[in-house]
C-alpha atoms as a PDB file:
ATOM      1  CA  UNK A   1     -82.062-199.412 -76.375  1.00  0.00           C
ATOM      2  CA  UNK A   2     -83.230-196.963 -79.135  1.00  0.00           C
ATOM      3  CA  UNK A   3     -80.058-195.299 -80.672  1.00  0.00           C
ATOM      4  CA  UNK A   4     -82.106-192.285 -82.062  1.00  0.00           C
ATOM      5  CA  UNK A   5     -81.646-189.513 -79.070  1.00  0.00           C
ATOM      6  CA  UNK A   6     -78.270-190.580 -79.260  1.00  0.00           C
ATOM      7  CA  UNK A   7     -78.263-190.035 -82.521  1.00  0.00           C
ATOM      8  CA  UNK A   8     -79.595-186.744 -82.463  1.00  0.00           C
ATOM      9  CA  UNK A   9     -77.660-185.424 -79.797  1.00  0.00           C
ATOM     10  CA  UNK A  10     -74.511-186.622 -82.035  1.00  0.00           C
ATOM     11  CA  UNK A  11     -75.650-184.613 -84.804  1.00  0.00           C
ATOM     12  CA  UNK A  12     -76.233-181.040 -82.859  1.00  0.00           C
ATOM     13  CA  UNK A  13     -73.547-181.534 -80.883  1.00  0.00           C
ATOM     14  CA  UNK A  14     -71.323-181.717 -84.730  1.00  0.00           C
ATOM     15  CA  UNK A  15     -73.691-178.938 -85.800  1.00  0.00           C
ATOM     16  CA  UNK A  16     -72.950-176.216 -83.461  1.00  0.00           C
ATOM     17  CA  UNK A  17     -68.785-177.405 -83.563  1.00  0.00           C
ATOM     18  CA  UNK A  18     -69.014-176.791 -87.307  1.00  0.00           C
ATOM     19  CA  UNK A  19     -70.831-173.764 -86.728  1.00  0.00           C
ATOM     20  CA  UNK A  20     -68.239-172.456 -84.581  1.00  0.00           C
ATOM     21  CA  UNK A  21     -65.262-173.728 -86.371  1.00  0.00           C
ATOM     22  CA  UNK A  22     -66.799-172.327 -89.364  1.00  0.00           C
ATOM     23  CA  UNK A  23     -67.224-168.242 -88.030  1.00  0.00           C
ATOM     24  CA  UNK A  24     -63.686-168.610 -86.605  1.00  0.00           C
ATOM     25  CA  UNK A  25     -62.242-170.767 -89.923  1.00  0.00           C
ATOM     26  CA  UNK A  26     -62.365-167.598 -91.795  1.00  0.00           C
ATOM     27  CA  UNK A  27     -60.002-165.909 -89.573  1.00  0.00           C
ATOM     28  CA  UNK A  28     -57.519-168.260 -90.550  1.00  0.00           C
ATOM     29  CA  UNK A  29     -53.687-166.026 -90.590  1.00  0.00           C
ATOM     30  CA  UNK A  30     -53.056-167.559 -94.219  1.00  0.00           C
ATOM     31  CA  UNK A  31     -50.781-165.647 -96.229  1.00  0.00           C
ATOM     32  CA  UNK A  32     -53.847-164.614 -98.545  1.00  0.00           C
ATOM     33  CA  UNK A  33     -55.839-163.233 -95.628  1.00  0.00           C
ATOM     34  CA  UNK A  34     -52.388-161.350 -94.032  1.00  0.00           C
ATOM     35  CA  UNK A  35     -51.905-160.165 -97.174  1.00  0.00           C
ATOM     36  CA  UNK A  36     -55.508-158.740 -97.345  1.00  0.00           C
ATOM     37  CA  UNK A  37     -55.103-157.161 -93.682  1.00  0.00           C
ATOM     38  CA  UNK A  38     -51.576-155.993 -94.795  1.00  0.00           C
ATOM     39  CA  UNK A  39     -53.291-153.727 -97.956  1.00  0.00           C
ATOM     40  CA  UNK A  40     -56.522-152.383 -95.353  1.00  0.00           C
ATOM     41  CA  UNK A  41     -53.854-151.697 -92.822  1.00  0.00           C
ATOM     42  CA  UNK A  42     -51.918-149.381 -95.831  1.00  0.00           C
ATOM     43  CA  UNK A  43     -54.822-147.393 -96.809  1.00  0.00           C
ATOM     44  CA  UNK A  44     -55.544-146.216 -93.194  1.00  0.00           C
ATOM     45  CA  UNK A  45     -51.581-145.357 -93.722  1.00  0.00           C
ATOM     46  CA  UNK A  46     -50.855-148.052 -90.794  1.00  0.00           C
ATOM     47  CA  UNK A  47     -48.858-150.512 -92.804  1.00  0.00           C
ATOM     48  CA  UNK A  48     -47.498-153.016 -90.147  1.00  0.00           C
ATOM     49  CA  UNK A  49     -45.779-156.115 -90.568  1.00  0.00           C
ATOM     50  CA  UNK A  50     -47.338-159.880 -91.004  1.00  0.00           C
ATOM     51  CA  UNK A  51     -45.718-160.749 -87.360  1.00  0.00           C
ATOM     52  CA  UNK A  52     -47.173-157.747 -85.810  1.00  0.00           C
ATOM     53  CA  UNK A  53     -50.702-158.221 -87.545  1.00  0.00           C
ATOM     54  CA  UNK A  54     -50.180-161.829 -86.487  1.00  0.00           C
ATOM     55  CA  UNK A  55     -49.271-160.606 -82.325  1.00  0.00           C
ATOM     56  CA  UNK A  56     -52.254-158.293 -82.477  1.00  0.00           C
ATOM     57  CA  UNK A  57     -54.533-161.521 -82.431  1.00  0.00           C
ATOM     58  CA  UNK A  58     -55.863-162.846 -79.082  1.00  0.00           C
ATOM     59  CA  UNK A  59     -53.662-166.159 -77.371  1.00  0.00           C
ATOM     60  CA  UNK A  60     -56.993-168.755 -78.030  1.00  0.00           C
ATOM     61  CA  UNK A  61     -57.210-167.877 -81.484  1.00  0.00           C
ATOM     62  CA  UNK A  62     -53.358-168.280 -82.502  1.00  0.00           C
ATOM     63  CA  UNK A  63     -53.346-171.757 -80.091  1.00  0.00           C
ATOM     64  CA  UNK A  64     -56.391-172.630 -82.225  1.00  0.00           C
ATOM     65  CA  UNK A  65     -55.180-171.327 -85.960  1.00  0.00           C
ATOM     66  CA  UNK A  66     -53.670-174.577 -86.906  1.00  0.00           C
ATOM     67  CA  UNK A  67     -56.702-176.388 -86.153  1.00  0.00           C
ATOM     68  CA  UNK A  68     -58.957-173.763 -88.191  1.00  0.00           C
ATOM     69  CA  UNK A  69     -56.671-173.619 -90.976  1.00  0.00           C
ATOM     70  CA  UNK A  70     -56.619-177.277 -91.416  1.00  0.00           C
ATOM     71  CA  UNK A  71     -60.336-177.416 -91.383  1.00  0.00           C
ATOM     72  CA  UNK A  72     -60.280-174.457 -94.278  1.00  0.00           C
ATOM     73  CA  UNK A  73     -58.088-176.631 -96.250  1.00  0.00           C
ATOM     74  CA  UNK A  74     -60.496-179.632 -96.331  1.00  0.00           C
ATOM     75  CA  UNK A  75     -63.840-177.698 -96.592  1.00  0.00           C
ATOM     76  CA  UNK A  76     -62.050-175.591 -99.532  1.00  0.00           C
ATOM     77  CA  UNK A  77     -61.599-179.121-101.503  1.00  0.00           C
ATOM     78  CA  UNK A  78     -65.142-179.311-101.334  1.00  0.00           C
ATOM     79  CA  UNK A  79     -66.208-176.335-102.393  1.00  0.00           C
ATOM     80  CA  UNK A  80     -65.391-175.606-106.971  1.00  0.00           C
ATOM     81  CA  UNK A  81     -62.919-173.349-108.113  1.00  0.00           C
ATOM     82  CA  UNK A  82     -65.915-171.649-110.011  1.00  0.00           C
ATOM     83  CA  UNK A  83     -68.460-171.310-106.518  1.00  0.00           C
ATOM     84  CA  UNK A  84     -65.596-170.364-104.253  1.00  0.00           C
ATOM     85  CA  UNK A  85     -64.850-167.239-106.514  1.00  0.00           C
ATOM     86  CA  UNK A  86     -68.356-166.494-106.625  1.00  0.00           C
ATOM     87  CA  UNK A  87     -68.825-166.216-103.119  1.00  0.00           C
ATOM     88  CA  UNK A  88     -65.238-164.650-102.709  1.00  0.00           C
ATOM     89  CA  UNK A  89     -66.450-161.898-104.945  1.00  0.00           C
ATOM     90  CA  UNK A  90     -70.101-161.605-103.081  1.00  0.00           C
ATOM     91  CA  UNK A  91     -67.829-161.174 -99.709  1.00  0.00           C
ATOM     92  CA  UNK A  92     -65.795-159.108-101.027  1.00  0.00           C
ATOM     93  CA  UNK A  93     -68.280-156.874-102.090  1.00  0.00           C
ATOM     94  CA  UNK A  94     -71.059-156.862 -99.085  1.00  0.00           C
ATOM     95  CA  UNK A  95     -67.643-155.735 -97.232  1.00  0.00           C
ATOM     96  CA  UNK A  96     -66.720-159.262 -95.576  1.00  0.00           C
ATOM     97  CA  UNK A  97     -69.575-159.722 -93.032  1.00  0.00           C
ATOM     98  CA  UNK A  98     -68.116-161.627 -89.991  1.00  0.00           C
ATOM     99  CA  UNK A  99     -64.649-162.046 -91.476  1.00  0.00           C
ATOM    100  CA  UNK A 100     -66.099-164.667 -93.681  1.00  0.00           C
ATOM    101  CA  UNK A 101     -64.259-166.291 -96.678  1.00  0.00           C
ATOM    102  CA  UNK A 102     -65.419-169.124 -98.984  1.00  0.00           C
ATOM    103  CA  UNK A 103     -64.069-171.857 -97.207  1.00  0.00           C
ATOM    104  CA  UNK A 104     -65.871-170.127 -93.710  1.00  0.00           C
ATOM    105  CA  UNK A 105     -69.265-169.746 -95.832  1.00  0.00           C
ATOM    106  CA  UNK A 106     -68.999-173.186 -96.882  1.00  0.00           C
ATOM    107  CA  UNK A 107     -69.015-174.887 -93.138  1.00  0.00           C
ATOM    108  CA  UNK A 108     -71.617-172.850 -92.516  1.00  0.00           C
ATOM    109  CA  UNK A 109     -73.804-174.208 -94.935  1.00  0.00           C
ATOM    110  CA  UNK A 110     -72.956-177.927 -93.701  1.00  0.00           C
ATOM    111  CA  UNK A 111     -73.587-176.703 -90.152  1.00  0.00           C
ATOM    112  CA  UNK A 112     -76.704-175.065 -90.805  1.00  0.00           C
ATOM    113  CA  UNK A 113     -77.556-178.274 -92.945  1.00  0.00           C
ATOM    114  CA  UNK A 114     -76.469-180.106 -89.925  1.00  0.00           C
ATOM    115  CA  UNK A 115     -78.330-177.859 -87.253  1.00  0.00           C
ATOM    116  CA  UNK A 116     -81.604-178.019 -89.392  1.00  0.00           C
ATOM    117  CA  UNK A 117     -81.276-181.296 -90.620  1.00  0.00           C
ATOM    118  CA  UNK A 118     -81.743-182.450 -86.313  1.00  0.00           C
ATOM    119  CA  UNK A 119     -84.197-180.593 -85.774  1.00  0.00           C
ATOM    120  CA  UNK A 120     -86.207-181.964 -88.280  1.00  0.00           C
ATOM    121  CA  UNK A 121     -85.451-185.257 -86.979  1.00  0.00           C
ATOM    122  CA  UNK A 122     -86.598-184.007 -83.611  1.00  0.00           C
ATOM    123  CA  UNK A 123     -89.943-183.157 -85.127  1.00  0.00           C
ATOM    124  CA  UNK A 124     -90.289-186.525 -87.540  1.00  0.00           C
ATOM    125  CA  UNK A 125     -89.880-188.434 -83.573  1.00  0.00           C
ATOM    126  CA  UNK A 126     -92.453-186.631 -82.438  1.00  0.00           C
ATOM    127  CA  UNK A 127     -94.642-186.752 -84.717  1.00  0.00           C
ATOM    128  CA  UNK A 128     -93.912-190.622 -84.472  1.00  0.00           C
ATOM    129  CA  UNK A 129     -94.361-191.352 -88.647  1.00  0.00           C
ATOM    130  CA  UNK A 130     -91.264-192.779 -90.453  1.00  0.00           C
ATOM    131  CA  UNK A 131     -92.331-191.286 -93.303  1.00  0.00           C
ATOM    132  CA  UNK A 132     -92.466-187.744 -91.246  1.00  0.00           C
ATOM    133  CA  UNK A 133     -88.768-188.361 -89.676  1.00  0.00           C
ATOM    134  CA  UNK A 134     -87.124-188.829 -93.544  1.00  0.00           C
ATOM    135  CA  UNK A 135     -89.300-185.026 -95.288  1.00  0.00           C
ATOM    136  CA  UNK A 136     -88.416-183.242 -91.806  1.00  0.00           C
ATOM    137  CA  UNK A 137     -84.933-184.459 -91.999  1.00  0.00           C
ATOM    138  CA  UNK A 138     -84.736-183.795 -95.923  1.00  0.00           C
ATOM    139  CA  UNK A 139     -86.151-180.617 -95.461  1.00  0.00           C
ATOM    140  CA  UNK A 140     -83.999-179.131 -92.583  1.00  0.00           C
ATOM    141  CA  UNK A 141     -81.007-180.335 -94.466  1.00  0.00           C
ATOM    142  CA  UNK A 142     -81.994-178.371 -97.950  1.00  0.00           C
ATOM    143  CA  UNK A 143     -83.236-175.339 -96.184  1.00  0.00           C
ATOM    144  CA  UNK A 144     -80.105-175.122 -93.677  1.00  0.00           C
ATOM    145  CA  UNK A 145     -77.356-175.904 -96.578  1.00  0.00           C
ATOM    146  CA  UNK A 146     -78.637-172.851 -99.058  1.00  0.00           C
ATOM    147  CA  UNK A 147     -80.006-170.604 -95.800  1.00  0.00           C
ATOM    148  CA  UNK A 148     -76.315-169.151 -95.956  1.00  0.00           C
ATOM    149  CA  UNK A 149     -76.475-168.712 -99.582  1.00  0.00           C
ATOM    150  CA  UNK A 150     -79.428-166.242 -99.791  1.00  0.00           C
ATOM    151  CA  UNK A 151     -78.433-164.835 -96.622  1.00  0.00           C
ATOM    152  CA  UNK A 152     -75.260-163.704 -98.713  1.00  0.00           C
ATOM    153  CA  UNK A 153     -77.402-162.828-101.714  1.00  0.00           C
ATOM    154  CA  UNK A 154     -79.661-160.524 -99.266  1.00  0.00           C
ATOM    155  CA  UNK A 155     -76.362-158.663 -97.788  1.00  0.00           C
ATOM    156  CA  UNK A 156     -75.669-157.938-101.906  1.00  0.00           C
ATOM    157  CA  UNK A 157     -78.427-156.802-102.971  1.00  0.00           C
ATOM    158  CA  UNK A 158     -78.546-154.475 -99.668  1.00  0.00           C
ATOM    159  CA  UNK A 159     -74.911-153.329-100.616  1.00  0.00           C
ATOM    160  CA  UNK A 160     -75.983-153.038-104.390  1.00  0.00           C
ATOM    161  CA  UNK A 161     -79.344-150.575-103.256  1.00  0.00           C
ATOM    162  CA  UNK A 162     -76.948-148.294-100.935  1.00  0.00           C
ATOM    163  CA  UNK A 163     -74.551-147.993-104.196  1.00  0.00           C
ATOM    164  CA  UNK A 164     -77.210-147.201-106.443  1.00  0.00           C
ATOM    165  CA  UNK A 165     -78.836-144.722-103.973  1.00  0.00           C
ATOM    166  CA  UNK A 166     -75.018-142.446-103.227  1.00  0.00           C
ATOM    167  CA  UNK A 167     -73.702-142.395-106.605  1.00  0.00           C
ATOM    168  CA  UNK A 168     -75.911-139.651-108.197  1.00  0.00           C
ATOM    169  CA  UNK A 169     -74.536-137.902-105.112  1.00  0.00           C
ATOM    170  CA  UNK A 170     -70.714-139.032-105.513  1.00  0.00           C
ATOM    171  CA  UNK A 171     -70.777-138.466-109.240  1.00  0.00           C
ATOM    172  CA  UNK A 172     -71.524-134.987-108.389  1.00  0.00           C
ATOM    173  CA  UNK A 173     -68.893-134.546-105.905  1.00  0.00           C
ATOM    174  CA  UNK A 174     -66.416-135.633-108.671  1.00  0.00           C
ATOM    175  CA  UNK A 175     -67.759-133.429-111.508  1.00  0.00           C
ATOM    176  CA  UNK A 176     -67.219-130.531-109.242  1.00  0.00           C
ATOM    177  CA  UNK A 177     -63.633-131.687-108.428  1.00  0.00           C
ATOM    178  CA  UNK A 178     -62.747-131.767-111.715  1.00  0.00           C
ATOM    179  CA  UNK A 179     -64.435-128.567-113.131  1.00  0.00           C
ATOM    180  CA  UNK A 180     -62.568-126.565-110.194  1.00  0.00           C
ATOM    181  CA  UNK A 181     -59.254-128.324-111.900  1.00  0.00           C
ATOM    182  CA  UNK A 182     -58.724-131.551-110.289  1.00  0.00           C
ATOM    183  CA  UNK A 183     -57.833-134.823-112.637  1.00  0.00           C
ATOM    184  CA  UNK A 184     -60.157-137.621-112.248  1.00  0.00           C
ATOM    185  CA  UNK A 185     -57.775-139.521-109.451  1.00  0.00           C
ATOM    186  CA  UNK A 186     -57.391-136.280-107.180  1.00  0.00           C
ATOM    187  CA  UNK A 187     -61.438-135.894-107.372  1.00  0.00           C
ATOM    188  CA  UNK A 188     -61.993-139.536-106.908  1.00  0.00           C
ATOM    189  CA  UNK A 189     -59.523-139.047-102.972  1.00  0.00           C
ATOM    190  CA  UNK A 190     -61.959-135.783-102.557  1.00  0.00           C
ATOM    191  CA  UNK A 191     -65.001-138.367-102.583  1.00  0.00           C
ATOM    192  CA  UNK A 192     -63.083-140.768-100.189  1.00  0.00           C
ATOM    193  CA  UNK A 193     -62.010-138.388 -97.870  1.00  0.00           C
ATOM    194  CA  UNK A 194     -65.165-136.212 -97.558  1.00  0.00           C
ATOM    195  CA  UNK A 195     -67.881-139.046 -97.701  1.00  0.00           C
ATOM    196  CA  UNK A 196     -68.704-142.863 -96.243  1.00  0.00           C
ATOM    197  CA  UNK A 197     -70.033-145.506 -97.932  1.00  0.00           C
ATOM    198  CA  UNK A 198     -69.595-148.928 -99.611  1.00  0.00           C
ATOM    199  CA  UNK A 199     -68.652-146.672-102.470  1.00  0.00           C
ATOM    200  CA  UNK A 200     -66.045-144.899-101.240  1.00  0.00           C
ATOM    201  CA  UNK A 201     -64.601-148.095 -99.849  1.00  0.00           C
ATOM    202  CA  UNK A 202     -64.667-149.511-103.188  1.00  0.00           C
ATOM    203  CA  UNK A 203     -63.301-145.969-105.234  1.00  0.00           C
ATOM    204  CA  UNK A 204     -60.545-146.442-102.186  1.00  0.00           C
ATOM    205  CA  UNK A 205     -59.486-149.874-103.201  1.00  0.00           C
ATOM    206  CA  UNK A 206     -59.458-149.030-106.853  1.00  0.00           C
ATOM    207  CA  UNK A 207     -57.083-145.807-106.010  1.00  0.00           C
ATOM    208  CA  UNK A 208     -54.937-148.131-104.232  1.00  0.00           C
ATOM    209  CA  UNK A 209     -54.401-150.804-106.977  1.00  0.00           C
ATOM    210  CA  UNK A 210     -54.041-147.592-109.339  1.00  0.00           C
ATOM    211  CA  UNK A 211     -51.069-146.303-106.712  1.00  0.00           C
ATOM    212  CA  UNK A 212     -49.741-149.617-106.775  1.00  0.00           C
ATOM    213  CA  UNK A 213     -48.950-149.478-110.529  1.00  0.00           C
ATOM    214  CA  UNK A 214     -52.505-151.605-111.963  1.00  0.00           C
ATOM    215  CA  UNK A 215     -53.649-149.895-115.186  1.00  0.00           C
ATOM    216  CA  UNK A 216     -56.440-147.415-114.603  1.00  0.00           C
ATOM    217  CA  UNK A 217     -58.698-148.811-117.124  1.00  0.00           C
ATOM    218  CA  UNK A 218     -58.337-152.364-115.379  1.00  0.00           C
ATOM    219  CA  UNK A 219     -59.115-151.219-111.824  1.00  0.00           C
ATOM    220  CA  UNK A 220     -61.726-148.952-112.839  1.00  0.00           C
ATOM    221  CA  UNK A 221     -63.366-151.527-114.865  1.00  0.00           C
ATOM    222  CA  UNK A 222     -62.866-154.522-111.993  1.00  0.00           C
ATOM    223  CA  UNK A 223     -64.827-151.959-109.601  1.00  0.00           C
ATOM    224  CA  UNK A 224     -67.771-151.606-111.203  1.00  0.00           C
ATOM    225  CA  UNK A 225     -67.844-155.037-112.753  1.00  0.00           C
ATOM    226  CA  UNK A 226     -68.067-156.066-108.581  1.00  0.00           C
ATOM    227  CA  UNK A 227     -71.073-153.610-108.413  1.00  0.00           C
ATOM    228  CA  UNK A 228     -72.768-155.661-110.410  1.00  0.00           C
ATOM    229  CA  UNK A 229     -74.571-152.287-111.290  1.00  0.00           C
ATOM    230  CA  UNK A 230     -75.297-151.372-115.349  1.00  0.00           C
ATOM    231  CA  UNK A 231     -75.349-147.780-115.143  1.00  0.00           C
ATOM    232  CA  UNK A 232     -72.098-147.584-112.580  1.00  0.00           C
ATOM    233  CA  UNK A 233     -70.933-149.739-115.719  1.00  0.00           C
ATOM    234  CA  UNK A 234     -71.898-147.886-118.438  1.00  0.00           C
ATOM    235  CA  UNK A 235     -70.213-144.621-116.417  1.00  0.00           C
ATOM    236  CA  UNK A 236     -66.916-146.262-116.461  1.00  0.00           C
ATOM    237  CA  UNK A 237     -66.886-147.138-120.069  1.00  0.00           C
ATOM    238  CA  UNK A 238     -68.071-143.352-120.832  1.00  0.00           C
ATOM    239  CA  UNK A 239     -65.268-142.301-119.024  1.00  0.00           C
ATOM    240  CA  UNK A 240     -62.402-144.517-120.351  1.00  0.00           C
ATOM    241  CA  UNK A 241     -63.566-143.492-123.914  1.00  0.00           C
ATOM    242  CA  UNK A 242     -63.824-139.953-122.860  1.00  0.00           C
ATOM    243  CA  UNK A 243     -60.095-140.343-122.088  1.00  0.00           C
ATOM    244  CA  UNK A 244     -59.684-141.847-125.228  1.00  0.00           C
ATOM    245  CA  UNK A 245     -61.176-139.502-127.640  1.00  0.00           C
ATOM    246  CA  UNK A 246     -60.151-136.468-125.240  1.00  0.00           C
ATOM    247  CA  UNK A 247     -63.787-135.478-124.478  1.00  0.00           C
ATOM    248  CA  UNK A 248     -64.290-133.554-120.775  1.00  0.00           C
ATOM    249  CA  UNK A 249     -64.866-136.332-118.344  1.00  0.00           C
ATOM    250  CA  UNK A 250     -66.515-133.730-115.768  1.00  0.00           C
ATOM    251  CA  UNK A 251     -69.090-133.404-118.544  1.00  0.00           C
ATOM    252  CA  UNK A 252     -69.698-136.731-119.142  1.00  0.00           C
ATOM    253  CA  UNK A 253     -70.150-137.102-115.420  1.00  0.00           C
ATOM    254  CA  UNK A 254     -72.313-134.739-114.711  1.00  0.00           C
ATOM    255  CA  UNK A 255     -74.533-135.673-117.651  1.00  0.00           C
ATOM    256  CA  UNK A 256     -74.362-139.653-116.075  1.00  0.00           C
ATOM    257  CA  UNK A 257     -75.530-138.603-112.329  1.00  0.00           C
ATOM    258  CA  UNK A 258     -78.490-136.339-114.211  1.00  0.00           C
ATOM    259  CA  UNK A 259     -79.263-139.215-115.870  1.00  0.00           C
ATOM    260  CA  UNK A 260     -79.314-141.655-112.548  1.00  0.00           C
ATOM    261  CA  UNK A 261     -81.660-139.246-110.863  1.00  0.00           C
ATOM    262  CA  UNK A 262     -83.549-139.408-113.440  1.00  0.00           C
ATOM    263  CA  UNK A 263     -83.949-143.266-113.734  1.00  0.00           C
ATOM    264  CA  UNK A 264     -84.383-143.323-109.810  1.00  0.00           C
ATOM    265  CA  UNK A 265     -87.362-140.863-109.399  1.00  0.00           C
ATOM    266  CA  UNK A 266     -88.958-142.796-112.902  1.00  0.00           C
ATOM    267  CA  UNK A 267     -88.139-146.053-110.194  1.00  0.00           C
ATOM    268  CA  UNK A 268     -89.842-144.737-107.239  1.00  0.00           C
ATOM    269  CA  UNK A 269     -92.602-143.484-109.512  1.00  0.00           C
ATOM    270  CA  UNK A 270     -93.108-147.400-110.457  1.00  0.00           C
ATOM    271  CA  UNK A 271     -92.923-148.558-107.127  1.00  0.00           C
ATOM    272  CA  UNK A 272     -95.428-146.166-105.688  1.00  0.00           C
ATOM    273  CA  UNK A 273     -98.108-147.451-108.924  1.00  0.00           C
ATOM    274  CA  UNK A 274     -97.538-150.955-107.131  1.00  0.00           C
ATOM    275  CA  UNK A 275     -98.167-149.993-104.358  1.00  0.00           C
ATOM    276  CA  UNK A 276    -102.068-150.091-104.637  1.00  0.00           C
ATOM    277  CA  UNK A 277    -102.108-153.144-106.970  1.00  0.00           C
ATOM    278  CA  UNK A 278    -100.004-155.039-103.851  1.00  0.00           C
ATOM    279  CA  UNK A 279    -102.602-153.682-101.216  1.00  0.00           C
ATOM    280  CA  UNK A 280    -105.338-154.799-103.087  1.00  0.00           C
ATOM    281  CA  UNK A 281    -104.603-157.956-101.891  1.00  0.00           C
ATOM    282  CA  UNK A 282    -104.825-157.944 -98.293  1.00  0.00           C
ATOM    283  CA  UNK A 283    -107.702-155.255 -98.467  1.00  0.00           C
ATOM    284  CA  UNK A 284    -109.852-157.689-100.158  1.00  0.00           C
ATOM    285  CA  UNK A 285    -108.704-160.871 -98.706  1.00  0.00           C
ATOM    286  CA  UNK A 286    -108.645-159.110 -94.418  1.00  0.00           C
ATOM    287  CA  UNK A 287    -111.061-156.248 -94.668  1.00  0.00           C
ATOM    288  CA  UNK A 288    -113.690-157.088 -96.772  1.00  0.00           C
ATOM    289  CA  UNK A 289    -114.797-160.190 -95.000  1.00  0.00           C
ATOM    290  CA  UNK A 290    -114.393-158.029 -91.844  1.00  0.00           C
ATOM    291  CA  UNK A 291    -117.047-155.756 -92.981  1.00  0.00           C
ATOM    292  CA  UNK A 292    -119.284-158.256 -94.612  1.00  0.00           C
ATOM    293  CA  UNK A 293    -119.307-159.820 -91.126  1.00  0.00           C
ATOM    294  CA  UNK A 294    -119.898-156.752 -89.132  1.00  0.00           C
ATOM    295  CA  UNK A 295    -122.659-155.177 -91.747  1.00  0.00           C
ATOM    296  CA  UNK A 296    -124.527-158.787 -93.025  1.00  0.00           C
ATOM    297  CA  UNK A 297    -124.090-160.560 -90.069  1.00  0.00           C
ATOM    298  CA  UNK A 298    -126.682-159.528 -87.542  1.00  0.00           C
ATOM    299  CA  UNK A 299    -128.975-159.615 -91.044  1.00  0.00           C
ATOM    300  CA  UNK A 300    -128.012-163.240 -91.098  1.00  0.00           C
ATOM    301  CA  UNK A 301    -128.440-163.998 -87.389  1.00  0.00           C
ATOM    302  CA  UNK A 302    -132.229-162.818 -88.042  1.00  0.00           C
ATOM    303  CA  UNK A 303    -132.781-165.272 -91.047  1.00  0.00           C
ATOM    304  CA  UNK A 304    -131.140-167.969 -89.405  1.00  0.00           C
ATOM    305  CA  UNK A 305    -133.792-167.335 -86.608  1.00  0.00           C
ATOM    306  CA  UNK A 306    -136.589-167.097 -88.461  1.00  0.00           C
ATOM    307  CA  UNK A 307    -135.891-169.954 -90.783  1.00  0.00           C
ATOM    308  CA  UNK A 308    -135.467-172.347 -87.689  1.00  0.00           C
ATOM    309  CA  UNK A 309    -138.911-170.931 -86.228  1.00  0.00           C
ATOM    310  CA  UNK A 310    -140.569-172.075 -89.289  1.00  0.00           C
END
């Protein structure tokens, strides 16, 4: 009896259980996660309780959190200190995409591994070559265990572009605040409560830490460290030492978003010189043999005619 269909059935049957377990792993009610719910809940001004956050939850998924919290624990000892705050911080930043913590992202990766990894085995039996069955089955397993990787990558670099393209705008909003006599704080709550964004979600958080008694200087440089954005950091160095050395801040502002404008049209101006160098590539490599066919090839018909006449 060949074991091999039994095999394979074995491994997407595990793939799609870890691929489950690992979307509703990250829901996990740990302390650190309540915790996290606790501080959202505050800044909406609906501070409730751990038990209550906890009730709010559907029946399956309490019955089940033992379970999913055990299964966080043992995929978190395989994932480093040093990788698990790395993707904490990505999360954290694309605005926690499906609830998703290290420990979730990390099952994912061994069920996509998983998932991939039998269906190239599927392909190596059909194809009927050993050597087939072992670069299918290497090959699903490598592309399924970093697919959720650049996944993650893509959602930050989507986050970082939509940063980049509203803070000329929110930099402006501020400077205005603050030359109509607001202090930096008050005109940073004027951006959060008059515009949307994954900005203004992460000027929120900052205010809150602020609130909470954090050093200024601290939260304000933790935010736009997580941007991963140079100008945003240069800005909040320009504005600490403008604090400092008791230079307007609206000014230096103001100045900063002129400047990012700036920078972005020069961007767009770079993009759109590309653009003909990277259509230059299917022009010549699509059209051009489509016209050579259509203008030399009744020519060549002819010749080929003639030539076998003779």
């Amino acid at each position: 009896m060949n074991a091999l269909p039994i095999f394979v059935g074995l491994a997407a049957a595990i793939g799609a259980w870890l691929i489950v377990s690992g979307s509703r792993s990250s829901q996990a009610g740990d302390a650190a996660t309540l915790a996290r719910q606790r501080l959202a809940r505050q800044e909406l001004g609906l501070g409730q309780s751990a038990i209550a956050l906890e009730l709010e939850k559907p029946l399956g998924e309490r019955l089940t959190a033992p379970l999913r919290r055990w299964l966080t624990r043992q995929v978190t000892r395989l994932t480093p200190a040093a990788q698990a705050a790395n993707f904490q911080r990505n999360l954290d930043f694309a605005g926690n995409p499906f609830g998703l913590d290290p420990a979730g992202v990390q099952t994912l990766r061994i069920a996509a591994a998983a998932g991939l990894g039998t269906i190239g085995t599927a392909l190596g039996v059909l194809v009927g070559s050993p050597l087939a069955l072992v670069i299918f089955l290497l090959a699903g397993v490598a592309v399924g265990f970093y697919l959720p990787v650049l996944w993650l990558d893509q959602l930050v670099r989507e986050r970082r572009a939509e940063i980049e393209a509203a803070l000329p705008n929110a930099l402006d909003v501020i400077a205005i605040s603050m030359e109509a006599g607001l202090g930096l704080d008050r005109a940073a709550e004027q951006l959060v409560r008059h515009q949307e964004g994954p900005l203004t979600l992460l000027v929120a958080r900052a205010l809150r830490e602020i609130e909470l008694g954090r050093p200024r200087a601290d939260a304000l440089e933790e935010m736009a460290e997580a941007t991963g954005i140079e100008d945003f950091s240069g800005l909040i160095r320009s504005i600490l030492h403008a604090e400092r050395t008791g230079v307007p801040i609206a000014r230096t502002i103001a100045a900063h978003a002129a400047q990012m404008r700036v920078k972005r049209r020069l961007k767009i101006r770079v993009e759109a010189a590309r653009a003909s160098l990277k259509i230059l590539l299917p022009t010549v490599g699509c059209v051009f043999p489509t016209l050579w066919l259509i203008i030399l090839g009744p020519a060549l018909l002819v010749v080929l005619s003639i030539t076998s006449k003779h």
